[in-house]
Structures are given as structure tokens and as C-alpha cells.
C-alpha atoms as a PDB file:
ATOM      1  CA  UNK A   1     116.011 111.799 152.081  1.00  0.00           C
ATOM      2  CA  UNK A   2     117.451 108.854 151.202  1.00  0.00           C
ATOM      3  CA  UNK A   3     117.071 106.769 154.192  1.00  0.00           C
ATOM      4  CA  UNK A   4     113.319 107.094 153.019  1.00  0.00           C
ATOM      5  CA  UNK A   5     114.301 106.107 149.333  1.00  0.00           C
ATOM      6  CA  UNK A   6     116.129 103.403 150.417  1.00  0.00           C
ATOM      7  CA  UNK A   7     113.559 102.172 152.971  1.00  0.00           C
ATOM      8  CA  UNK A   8     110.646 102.313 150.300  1.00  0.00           C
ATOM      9  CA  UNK A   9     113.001 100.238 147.488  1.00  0.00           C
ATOM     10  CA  UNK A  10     113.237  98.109 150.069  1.00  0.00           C
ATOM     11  CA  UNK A  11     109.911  97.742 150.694  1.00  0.00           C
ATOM     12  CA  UNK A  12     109.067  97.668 146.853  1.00  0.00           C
ATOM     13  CA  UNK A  13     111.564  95.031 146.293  1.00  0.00           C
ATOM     14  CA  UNK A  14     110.024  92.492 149.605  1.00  0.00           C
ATOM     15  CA  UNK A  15     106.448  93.651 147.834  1.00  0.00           C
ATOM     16  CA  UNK A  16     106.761  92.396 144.551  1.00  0.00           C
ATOM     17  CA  UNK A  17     107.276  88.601 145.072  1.00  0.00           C
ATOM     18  CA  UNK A  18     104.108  88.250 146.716  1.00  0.00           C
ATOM     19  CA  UNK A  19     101.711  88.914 143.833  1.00  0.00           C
ATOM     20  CA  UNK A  20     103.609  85.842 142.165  1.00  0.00           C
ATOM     21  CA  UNK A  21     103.125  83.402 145.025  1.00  0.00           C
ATOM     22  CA  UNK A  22      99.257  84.567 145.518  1.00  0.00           C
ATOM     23  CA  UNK A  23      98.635  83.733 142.445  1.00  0.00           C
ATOM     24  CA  UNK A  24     100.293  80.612 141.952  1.00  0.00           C
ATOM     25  CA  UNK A  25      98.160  79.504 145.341  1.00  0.00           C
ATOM     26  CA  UNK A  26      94.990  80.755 143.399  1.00  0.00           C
ATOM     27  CA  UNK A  27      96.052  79.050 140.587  1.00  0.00           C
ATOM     28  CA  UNK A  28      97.228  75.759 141.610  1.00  0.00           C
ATOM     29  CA  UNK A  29      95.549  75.792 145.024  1.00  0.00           C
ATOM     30  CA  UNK A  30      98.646  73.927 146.052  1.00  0.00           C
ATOM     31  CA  UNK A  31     100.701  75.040 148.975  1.00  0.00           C
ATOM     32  CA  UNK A  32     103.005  72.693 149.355  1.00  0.00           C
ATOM     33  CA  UNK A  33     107.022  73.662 149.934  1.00  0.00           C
ATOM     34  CA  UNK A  34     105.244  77.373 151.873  1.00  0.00           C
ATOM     35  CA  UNK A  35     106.563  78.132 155.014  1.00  0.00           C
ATOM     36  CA  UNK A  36     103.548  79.135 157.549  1.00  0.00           C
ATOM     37  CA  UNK A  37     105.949  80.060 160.077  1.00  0.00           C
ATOM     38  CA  UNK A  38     108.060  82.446 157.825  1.00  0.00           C
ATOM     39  CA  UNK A  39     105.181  84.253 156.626  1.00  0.00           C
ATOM     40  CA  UNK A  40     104.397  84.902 160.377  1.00  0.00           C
ATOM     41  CA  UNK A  41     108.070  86.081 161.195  1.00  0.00           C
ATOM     42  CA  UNK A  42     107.773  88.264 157.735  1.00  0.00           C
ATOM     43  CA  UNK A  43     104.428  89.551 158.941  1.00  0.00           C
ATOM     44  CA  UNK A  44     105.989  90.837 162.404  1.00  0.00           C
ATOM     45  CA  UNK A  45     108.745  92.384 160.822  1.00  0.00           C
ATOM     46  CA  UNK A  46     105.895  94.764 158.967  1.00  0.00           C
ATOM     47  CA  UNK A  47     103.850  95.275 161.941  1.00  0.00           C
ATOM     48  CA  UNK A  48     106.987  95.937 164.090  1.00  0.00           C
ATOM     49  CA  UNK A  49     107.931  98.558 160.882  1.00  0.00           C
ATOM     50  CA  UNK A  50     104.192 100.083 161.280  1.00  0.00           C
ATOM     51  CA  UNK A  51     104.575 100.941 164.657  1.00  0.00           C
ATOM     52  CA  UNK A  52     107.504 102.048 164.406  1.00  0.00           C
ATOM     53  CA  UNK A  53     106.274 104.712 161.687  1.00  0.00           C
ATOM     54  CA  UNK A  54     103.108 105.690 163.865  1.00  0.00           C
ATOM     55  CA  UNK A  55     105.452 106.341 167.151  1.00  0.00           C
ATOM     56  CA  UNK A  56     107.651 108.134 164.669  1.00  0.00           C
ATOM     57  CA  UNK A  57     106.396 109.595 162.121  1.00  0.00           C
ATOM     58  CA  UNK A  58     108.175 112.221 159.567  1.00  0.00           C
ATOM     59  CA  UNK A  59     109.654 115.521 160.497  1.00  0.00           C
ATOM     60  CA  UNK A  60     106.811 118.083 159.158  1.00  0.00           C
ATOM     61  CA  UNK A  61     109.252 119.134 156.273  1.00  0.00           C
ATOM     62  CA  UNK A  62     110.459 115.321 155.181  1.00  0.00           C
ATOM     63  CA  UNK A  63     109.604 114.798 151.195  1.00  0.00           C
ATOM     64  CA  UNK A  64     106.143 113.206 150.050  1.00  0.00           C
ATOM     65  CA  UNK A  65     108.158 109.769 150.102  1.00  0.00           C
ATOM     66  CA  UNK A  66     108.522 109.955 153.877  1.00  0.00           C
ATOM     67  CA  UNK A  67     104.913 110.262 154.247  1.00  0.00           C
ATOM     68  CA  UNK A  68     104.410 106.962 151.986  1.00  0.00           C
ATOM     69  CA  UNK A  69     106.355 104.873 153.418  1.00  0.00           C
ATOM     70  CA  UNK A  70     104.215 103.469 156.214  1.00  0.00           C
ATOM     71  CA  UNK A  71     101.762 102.402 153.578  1.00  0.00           C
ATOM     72  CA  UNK A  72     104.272 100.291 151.716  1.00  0.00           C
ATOM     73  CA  UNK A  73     104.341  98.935 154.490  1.00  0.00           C
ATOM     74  CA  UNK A  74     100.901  98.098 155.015  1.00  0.00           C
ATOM     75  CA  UNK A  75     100.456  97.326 151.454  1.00  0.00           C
ATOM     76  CA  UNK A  76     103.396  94.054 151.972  1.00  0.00           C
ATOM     77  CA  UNK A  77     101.317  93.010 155.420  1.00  0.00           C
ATOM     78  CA  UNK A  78      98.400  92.804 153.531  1.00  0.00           C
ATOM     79  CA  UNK A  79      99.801  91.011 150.354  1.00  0.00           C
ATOM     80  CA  UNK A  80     102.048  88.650 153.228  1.00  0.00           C
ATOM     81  CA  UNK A  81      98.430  87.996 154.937  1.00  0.00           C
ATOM     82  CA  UNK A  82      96.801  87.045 151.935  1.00  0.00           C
ATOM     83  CA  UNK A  83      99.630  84.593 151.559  1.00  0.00           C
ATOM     84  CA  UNK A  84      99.226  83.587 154.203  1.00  0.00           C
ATOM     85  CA  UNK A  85      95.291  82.874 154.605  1.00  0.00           C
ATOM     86  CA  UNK A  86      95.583  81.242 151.085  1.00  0.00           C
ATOM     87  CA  UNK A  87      98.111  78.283 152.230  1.00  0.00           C
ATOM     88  CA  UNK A  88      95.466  77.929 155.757  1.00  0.00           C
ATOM     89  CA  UNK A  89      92.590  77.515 152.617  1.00  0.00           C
ATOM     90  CA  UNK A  90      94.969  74.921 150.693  1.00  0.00           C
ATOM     91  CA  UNK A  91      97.275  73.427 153.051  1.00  0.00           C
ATOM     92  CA  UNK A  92      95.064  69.977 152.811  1.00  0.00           C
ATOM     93  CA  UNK A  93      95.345  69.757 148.961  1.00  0.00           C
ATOM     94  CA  UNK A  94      97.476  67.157 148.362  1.00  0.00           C
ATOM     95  CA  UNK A  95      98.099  67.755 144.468  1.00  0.00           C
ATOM     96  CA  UNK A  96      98.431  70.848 142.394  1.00  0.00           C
ATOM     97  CA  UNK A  97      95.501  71.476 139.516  1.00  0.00           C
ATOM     98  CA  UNK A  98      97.107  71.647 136.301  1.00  0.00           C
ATOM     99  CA  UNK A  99      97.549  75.182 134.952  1.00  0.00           C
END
């Protein structure tokens, strides 16, 4: 049980700093100072985790967490891909829009 807690903090934790740097891209539409390549290695890390939760999934009698935490996981590729697409969209801006 709480290898599946921990797991899914984790997950929460990575998660929430990517709201914040979407919209700062959609705000600014500056990308400067992003890494391309570290939001590729990040996004492999979560597709690695996804498989690994589809070739193993949870024991019938694991908690309702268990069951979750492959879509935490697809929830931070998404928000990572987003991220991601946004700085391909800006990368050419050369200054930030004032807030």
C-alpha cells in the first residue's frame, strides 16, 4: 500500500509544476531558458512508467490508489507534451509579451 502512495505523491508532486510553465508559455509565448531535450527525457520516463503499469498491473485486491496510478501517469505525459508542443509553437519568439 504504500509503495502505491508513495508512487502517486510522486507523481502529484512531478505534476504540479507543469500547469505553471504552460501557462507562463501561453502567457508570455516566450520559451526561452526551456529545455526541449529534458522534456523528451521527462516524457520517456512516463511512457517507460505506463508500460510498465500495463505489463503489470495491480494484484486484483490492491486499494483503489493502485488502480490510479497509471493515470497520474498519463495525466504528467500529457501536461509534459503540452509543454512541450507549446515551446515547438514559440521557440522563434525572440521577446516575451508583457503580462
Amino acid at each position: 500500500m504504500t509503495g502505491w502512495l508513495f508512487e502517486a505523491l510522486m507523481l502529484l508532486a512531478f505534476g504540479v509544476s507543469w500547469p505553471a510553465s504552460i501557462a507562463k508559455s501561453l502567457r508570455t509565448r516566450f520559451v526561452r531558458g526551456k529545455s526541449p531535450m529534458f522534456m523528451a527525457i521527462v516524457m520517456s520516463g512516463y511512457i517507460c512508467g505506463i508500460i510498465h503499469k500495463v505489463f503489470n498491473p495491480p494484484a486484483a485486491d490492491a486499494g483503489l490508489l493502485a488502480r490510479y496510478v497509471l493515470w497520474l501517469y498519463v495525466m504528467d505525459l500529457l501536461l509534459v507534451s503540452t509543454d512541450l508542443t507549446l515551446y515547438i509553437l514559440f521557440r522563434k519568439n525572440s521577446a516575451p509579451r508583457s503580462a
